[in-house]
PDB file of N, CA and C in Angstrom:
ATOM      1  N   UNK A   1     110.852  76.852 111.720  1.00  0.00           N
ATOM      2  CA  UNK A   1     111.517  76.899 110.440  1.00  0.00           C
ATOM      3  C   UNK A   1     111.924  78.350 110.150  1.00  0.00           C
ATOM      4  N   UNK A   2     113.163  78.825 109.637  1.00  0.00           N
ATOM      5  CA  UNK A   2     113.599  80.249 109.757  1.00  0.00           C
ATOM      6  C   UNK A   2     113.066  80.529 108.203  1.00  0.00           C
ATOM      7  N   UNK A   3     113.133  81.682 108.069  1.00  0.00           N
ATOM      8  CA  UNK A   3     112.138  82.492 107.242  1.00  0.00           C
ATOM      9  C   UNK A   3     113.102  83.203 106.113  1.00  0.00           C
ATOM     10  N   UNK A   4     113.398  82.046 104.670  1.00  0.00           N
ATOM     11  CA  UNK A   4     114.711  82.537 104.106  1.00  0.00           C
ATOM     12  C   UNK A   4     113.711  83.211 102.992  1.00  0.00           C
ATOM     13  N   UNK A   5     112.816  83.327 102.558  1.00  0.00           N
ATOM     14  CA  UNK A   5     112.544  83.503 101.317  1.00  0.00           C
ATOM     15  C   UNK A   5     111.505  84.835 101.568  1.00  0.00           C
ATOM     16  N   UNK A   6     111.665  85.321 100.153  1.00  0.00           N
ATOM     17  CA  UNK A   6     110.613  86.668 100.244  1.00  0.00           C
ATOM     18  C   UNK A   6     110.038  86.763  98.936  1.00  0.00           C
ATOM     19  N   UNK A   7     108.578  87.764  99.159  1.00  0.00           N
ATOM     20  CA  UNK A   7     107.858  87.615  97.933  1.00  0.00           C
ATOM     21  C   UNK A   7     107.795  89.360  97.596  1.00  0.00           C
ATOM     22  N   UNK A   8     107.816  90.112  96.617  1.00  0.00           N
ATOM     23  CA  UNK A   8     107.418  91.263  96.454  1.00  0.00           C
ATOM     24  C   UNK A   8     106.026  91.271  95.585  1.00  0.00           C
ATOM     25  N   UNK A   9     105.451  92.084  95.959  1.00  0.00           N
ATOM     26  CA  UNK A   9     103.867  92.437  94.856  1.00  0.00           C
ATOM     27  C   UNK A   9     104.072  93.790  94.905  1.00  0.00           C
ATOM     28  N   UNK A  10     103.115  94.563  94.376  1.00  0.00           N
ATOM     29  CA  UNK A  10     102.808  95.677  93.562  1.00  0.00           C
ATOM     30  C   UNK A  10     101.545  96.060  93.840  1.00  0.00           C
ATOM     31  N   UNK A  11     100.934  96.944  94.624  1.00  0.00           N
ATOM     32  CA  UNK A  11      99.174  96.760  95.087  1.00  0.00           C
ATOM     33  C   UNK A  11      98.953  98.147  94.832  1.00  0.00           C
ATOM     34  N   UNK A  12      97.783  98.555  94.126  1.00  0.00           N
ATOM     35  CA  UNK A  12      97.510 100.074  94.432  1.00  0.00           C
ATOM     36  C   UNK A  12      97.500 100.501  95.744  1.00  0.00           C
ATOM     37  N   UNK A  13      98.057 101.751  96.199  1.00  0.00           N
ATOM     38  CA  UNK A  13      97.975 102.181  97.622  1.00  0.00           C
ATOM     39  C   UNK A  13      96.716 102.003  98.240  1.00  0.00           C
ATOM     40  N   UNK A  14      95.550 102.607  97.813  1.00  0.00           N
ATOM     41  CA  UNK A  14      94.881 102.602  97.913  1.00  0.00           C
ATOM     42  C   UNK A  14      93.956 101.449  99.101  1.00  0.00           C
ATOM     43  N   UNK A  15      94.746 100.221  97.965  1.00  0.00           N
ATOM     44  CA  UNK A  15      94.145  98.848  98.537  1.00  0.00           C
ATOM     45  C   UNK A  15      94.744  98.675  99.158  1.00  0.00           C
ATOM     46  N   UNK A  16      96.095  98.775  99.486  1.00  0.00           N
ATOM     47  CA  UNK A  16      97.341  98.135 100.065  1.00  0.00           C
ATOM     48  C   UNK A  16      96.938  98.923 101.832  1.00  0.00           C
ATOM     49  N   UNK A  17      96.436 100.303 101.504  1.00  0.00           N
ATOM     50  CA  UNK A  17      95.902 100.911 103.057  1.00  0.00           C
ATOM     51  C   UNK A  17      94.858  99.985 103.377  1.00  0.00           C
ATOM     52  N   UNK A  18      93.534 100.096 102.540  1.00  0.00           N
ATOM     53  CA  UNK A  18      92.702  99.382 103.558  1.00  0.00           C
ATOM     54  C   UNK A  18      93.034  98.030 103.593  1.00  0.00           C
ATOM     55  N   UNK A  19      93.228  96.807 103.098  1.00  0.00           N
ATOM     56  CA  UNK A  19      93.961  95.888 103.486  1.00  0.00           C
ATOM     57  C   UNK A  19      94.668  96.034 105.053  1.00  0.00           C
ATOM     58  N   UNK A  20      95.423  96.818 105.049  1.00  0.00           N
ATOM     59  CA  UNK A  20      96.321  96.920 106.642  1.00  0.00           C
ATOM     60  C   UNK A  20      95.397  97.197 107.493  1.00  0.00           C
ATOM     61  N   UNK A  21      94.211  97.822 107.086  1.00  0.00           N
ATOM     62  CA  UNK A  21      93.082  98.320 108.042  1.00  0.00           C
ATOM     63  C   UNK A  21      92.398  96.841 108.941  1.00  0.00           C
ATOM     64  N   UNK A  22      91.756  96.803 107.235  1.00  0.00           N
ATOM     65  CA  UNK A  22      91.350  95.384 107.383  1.00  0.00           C
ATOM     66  C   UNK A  22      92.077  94.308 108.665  1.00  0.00           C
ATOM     67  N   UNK A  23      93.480  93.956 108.561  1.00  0.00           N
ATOM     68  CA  UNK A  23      94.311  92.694 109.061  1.00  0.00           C
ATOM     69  C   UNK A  23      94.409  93.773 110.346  1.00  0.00           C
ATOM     70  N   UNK A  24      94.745  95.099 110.530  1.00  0.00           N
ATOM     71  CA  UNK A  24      95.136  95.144 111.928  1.00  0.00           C
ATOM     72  C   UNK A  24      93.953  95.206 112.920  1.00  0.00           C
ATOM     73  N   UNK A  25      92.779  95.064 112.277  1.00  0.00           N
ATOM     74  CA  UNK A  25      91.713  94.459 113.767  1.00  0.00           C
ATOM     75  C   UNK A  25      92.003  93.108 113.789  1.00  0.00           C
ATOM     76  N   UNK A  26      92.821  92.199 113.008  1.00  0.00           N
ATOM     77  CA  UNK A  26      92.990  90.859 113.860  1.00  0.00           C
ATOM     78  C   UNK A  26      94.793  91.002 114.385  1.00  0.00           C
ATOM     79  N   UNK A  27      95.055  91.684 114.380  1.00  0.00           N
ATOM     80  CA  UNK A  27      96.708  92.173 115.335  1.00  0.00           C
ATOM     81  C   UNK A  27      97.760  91.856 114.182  1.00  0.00           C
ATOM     82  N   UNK A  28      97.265  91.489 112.759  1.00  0.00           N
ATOM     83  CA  UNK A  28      98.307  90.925 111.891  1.00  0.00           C
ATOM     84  C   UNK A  28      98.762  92.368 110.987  1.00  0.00           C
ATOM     85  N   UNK A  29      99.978  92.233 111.050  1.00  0.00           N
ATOM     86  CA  UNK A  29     100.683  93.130 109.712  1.00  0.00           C
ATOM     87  C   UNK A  29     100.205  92.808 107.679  1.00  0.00           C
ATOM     88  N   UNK A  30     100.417  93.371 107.026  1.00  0.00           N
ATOM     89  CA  UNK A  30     100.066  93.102 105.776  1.00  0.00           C
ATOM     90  C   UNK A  30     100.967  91.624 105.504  1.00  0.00           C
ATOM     91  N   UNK A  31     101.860  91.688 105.996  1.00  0.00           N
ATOM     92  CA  UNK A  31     103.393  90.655 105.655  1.00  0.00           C
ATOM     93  C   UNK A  31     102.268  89.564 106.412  1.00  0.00           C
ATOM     94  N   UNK A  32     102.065  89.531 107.610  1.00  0.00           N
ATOM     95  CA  UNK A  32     101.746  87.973 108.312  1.00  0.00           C
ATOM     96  C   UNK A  32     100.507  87.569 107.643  1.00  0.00           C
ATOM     97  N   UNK A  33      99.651  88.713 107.494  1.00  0.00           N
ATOM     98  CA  UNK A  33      98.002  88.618 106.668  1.00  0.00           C
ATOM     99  C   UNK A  33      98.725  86.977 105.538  1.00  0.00           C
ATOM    100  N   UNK A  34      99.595  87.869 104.527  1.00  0.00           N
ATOM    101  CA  UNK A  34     100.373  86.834 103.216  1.00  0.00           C
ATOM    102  C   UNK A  34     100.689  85.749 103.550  1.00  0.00           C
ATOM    103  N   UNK A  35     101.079  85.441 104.556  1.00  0.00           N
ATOM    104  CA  UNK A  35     102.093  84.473 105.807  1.00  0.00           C
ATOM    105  C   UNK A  35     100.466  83.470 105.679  1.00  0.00           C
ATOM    106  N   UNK A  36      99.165  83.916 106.418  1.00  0.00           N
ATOM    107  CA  UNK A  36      98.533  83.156 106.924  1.00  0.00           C
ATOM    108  C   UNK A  36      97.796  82.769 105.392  1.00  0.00           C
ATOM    109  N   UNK A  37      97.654  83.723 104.717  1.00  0.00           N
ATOM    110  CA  UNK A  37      96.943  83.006 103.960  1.00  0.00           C
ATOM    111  C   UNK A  37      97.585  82.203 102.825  1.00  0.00           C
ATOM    112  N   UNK A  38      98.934  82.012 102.821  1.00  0.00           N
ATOM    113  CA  UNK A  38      99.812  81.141 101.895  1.00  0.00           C
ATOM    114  C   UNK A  38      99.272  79.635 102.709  1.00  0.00           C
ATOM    115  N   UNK A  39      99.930  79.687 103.972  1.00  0.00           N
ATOM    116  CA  UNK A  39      99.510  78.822 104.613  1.00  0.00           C
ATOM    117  C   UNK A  39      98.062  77.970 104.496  1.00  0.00           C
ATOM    118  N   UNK A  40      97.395  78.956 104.705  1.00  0.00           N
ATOM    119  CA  UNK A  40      95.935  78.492 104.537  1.00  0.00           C
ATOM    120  C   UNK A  40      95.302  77.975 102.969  1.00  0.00           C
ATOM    121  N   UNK A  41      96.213  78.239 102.011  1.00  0.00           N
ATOM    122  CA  UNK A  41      96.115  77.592 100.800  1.00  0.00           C
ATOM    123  C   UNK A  41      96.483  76.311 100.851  1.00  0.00           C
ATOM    124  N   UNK A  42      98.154  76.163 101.484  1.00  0.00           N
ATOM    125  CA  UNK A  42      98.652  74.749 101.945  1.00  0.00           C
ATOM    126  C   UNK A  42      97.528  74.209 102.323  1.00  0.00           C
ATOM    127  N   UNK A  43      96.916  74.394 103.379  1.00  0.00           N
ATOM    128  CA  UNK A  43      96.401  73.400 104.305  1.00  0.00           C
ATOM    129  C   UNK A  43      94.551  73.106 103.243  1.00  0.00           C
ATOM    130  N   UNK A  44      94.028  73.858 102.496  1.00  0.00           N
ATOM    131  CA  UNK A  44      93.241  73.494 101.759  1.00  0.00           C
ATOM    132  C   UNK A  44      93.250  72.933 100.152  1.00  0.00           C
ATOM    133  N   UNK A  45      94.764  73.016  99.835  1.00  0.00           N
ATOM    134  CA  UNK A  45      95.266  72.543  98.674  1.00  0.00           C
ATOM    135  C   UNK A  45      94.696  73.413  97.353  1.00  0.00           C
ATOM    136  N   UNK A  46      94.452  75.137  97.798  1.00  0.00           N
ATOM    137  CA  UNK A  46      93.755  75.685  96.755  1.00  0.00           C
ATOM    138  C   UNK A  46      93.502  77.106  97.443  1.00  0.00           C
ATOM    139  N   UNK A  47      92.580  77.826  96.889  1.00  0.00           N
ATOM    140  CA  UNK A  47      92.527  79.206  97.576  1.00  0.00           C
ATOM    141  C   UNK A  47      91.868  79.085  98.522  1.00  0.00           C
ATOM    142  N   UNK A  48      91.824  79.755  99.698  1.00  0.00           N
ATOM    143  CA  UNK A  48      91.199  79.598 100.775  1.00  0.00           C
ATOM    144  C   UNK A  48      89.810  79.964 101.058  1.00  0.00           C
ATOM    145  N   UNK A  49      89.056  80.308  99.887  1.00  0.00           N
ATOM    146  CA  UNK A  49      88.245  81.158  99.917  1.00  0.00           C
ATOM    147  C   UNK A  49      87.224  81.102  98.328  1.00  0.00           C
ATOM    148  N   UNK A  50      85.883  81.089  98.500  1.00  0.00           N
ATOM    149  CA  UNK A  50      85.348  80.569  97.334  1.00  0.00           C
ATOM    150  C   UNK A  50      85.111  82.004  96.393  1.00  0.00           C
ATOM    151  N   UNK A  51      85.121  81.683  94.841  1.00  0.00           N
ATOM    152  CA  UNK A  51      85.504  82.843  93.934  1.00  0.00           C
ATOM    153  C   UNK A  51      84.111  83.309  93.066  1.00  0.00           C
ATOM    154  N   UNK A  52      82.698  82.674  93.747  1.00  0.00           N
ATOM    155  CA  UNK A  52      81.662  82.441  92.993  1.00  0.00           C
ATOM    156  C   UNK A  52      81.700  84.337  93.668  1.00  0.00           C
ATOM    157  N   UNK A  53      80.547  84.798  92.585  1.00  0.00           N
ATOM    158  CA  UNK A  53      80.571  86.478  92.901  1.00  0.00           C
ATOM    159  C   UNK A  53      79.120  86.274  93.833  1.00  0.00           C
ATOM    160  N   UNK A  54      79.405  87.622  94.514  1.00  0.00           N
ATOM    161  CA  UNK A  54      78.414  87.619  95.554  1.00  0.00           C
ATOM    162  C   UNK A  54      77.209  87.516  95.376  1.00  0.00           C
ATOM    163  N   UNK A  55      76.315  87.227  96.078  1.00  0.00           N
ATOM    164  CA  UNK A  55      74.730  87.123  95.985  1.00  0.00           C
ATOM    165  C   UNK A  55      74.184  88.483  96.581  1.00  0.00           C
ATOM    166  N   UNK A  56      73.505  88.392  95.798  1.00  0.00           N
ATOM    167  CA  UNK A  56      72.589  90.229  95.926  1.00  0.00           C
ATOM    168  C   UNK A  56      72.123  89.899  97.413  1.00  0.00           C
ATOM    169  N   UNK A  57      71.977  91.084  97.705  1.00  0.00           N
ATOM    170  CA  UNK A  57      71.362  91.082  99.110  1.00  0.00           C
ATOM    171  C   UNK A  57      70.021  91.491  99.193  1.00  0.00           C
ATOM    172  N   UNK A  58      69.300  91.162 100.119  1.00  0.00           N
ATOM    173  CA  UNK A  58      67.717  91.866 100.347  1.00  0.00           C
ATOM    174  C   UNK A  58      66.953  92.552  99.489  1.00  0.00           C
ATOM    175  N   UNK A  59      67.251  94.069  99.767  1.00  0.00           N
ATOM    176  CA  UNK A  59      67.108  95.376  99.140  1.00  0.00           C
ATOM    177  C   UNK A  59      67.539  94.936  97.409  1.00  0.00           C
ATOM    178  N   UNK A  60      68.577  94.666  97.077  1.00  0.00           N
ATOM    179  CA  UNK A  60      69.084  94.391  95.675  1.00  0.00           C
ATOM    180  C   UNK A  60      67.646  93.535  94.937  1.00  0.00           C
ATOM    181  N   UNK A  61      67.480  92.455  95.694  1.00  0.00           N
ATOM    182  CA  UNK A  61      66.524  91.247  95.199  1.00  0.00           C
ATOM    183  C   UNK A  61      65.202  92.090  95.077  1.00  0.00           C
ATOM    184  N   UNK A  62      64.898  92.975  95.954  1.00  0.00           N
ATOM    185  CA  UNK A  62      63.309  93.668  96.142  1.00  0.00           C
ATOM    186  C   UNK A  62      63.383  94.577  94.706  1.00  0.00           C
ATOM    187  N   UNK A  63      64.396  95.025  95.000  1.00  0.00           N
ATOM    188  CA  UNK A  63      64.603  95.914  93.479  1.00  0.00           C
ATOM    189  C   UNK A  63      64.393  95.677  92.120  1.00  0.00           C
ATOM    190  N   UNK A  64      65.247  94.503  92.449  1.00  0.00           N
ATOM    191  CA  UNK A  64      65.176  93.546  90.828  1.00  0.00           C
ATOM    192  C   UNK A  64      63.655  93.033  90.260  1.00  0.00           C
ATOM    193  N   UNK A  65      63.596  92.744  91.313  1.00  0.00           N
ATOM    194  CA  UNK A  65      61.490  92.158  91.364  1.00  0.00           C
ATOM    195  C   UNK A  65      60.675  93.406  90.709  1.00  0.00           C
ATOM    196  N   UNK A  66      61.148  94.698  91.434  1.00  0.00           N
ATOM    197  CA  UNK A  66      60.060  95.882  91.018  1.00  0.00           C
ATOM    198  C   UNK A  66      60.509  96.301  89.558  1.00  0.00           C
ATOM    199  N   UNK A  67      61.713  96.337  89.217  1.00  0.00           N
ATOM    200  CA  UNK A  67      62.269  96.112  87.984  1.00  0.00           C
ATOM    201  C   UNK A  67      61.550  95.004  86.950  1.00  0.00           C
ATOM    202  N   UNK A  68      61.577  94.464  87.359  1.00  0.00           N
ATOM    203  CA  UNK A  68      61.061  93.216  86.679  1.00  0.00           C
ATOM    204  C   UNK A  68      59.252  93.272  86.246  1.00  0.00           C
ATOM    205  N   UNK A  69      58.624  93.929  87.741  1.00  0.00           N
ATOM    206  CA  UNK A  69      57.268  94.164  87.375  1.00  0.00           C
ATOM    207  C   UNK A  69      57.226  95.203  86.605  1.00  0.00           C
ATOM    208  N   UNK A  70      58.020  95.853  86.355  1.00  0.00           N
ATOM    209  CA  UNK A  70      57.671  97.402  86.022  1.00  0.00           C
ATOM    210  C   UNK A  70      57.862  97.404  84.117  1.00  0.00           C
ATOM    211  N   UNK A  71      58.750  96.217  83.899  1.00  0.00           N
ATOM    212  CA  UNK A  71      59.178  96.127  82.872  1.00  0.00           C
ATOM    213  C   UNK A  71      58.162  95.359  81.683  1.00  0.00           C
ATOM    214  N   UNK A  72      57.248  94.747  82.888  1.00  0.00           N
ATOM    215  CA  UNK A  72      56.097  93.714  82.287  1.00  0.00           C
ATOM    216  C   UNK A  72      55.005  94.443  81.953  1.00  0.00           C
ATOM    217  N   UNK A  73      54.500  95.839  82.795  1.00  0.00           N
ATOM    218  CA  UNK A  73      53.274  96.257  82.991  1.00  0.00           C
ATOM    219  C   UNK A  73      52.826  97.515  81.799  1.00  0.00           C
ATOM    220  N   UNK A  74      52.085  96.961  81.072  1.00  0.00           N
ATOM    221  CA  UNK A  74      51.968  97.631  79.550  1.00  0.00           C
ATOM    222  C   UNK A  74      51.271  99.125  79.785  1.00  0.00           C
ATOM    223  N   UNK A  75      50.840  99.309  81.649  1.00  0.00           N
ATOM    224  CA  UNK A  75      50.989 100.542  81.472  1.00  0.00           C
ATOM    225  C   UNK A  75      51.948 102.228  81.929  1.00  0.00           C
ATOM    226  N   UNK A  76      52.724 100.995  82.235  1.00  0.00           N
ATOM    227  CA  UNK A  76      54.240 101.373  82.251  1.00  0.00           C
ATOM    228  C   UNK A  76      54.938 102.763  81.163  1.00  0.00           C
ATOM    229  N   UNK A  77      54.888 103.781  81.699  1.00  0.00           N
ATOM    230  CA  UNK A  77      55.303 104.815  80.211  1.00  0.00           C
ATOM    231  C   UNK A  77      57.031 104.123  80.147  1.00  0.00           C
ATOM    232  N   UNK A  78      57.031 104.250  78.634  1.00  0.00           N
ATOM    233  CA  UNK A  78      58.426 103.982  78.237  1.00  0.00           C
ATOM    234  C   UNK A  78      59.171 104.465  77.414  1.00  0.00           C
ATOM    235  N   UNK A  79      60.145 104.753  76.994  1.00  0.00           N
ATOM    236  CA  UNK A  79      60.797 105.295  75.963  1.00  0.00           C
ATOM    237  C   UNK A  79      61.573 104.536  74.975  1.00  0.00           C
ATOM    238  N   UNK A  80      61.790 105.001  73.859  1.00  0.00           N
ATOM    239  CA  UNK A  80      62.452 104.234  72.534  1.00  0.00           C
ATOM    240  C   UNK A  80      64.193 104.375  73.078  1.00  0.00           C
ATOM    241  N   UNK A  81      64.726 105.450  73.435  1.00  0.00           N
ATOM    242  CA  UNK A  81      66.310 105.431  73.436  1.00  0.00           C
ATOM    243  C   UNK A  81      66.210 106.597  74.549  1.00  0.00           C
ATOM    244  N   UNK A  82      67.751 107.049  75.007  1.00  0.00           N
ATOM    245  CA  UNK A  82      67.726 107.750  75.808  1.00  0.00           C
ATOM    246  C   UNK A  82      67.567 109.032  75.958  1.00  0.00           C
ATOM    247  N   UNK A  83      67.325 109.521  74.516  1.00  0.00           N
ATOM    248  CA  UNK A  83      67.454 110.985  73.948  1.00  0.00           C
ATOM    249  C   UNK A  83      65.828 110.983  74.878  1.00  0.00           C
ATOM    250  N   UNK A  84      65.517 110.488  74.334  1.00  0.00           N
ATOM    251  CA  UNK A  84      63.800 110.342  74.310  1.00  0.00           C
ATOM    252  C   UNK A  84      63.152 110.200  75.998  1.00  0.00           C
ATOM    253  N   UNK A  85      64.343 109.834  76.715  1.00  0.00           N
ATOM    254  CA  UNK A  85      63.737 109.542  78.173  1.00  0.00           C
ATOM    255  C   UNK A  85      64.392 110.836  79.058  1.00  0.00           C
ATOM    256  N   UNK A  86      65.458 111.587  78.633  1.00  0.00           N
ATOM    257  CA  UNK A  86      66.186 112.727  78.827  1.00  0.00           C
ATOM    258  C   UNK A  86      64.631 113.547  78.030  1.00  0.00           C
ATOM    259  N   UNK A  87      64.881 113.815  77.302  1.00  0.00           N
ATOM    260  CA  UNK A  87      63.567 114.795  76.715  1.00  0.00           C
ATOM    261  C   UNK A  87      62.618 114.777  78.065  1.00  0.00           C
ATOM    262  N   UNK A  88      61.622 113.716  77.815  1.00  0.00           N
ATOM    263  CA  UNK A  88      60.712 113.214  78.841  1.00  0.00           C
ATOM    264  C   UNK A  88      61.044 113.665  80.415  1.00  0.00           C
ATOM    265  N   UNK A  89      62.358 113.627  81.109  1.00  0.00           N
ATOM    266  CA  UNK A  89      62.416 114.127  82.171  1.00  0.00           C
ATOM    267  C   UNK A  89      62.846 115.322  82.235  1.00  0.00           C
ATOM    268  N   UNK A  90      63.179 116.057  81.367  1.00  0.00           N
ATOM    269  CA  UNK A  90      63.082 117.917  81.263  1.00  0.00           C
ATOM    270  C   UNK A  90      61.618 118.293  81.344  1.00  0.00           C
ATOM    271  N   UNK A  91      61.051 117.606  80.855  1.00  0.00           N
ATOM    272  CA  UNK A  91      59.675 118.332  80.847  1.00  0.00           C
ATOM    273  C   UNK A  91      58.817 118.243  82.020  1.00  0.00           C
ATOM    274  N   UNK A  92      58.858 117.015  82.459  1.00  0.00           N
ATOM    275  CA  UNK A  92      58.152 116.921  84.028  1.00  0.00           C
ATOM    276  C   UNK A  92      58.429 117.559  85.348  1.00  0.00           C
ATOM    277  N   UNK A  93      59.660 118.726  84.726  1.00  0.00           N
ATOM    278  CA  UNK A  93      60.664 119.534  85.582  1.00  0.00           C
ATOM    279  C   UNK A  93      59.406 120.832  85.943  1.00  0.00           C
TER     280      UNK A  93
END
């Protein structure tokens, strides 16, 4: 099928570089990257790709836990606001 139609976007450079980074370890240009994944919407009747946000990883989860204990443990030093926790770490200087 010959190739009459065209799309323009607008991408920060930024993204628009690594993007090309990204697609040229699989041999595709930014243009065919668009190409495959229009396609690949066709063929799943929707985005190709699920939009739920990522799941913490490992390290993130261990963190959150010590966070979590640290937040419980009444002998935990703590502070009222941030003036107060800024104060507190000048002095232990």
């Amino acid at each position: 099928m010959p190739k009459t139609a065209s799309i323009n976007i607008r991408l920060d450079s930024e993204v628009k570089k690594n993007a090309e980074n990204v697609y040229s370890r699989y041999g595709l240009s930014l243009a065919e990257a668009v190409t495959v994944f229009i396609h690949q919407s066709c063929n799943v009747g929707g985005l190709p790709f699920d939009l739920r946000p990522p799941r913490p990883n490992a390290e993130s989860l261990e963190v959150m836990a010590e966070a979590k204990r640290i937040s419980r443990d009444p002998s935990a030093k703590g502070h009222r606001d941030m003036k107060a926790l800024f104060e507190d770490l000048e002095s232990d200087e």
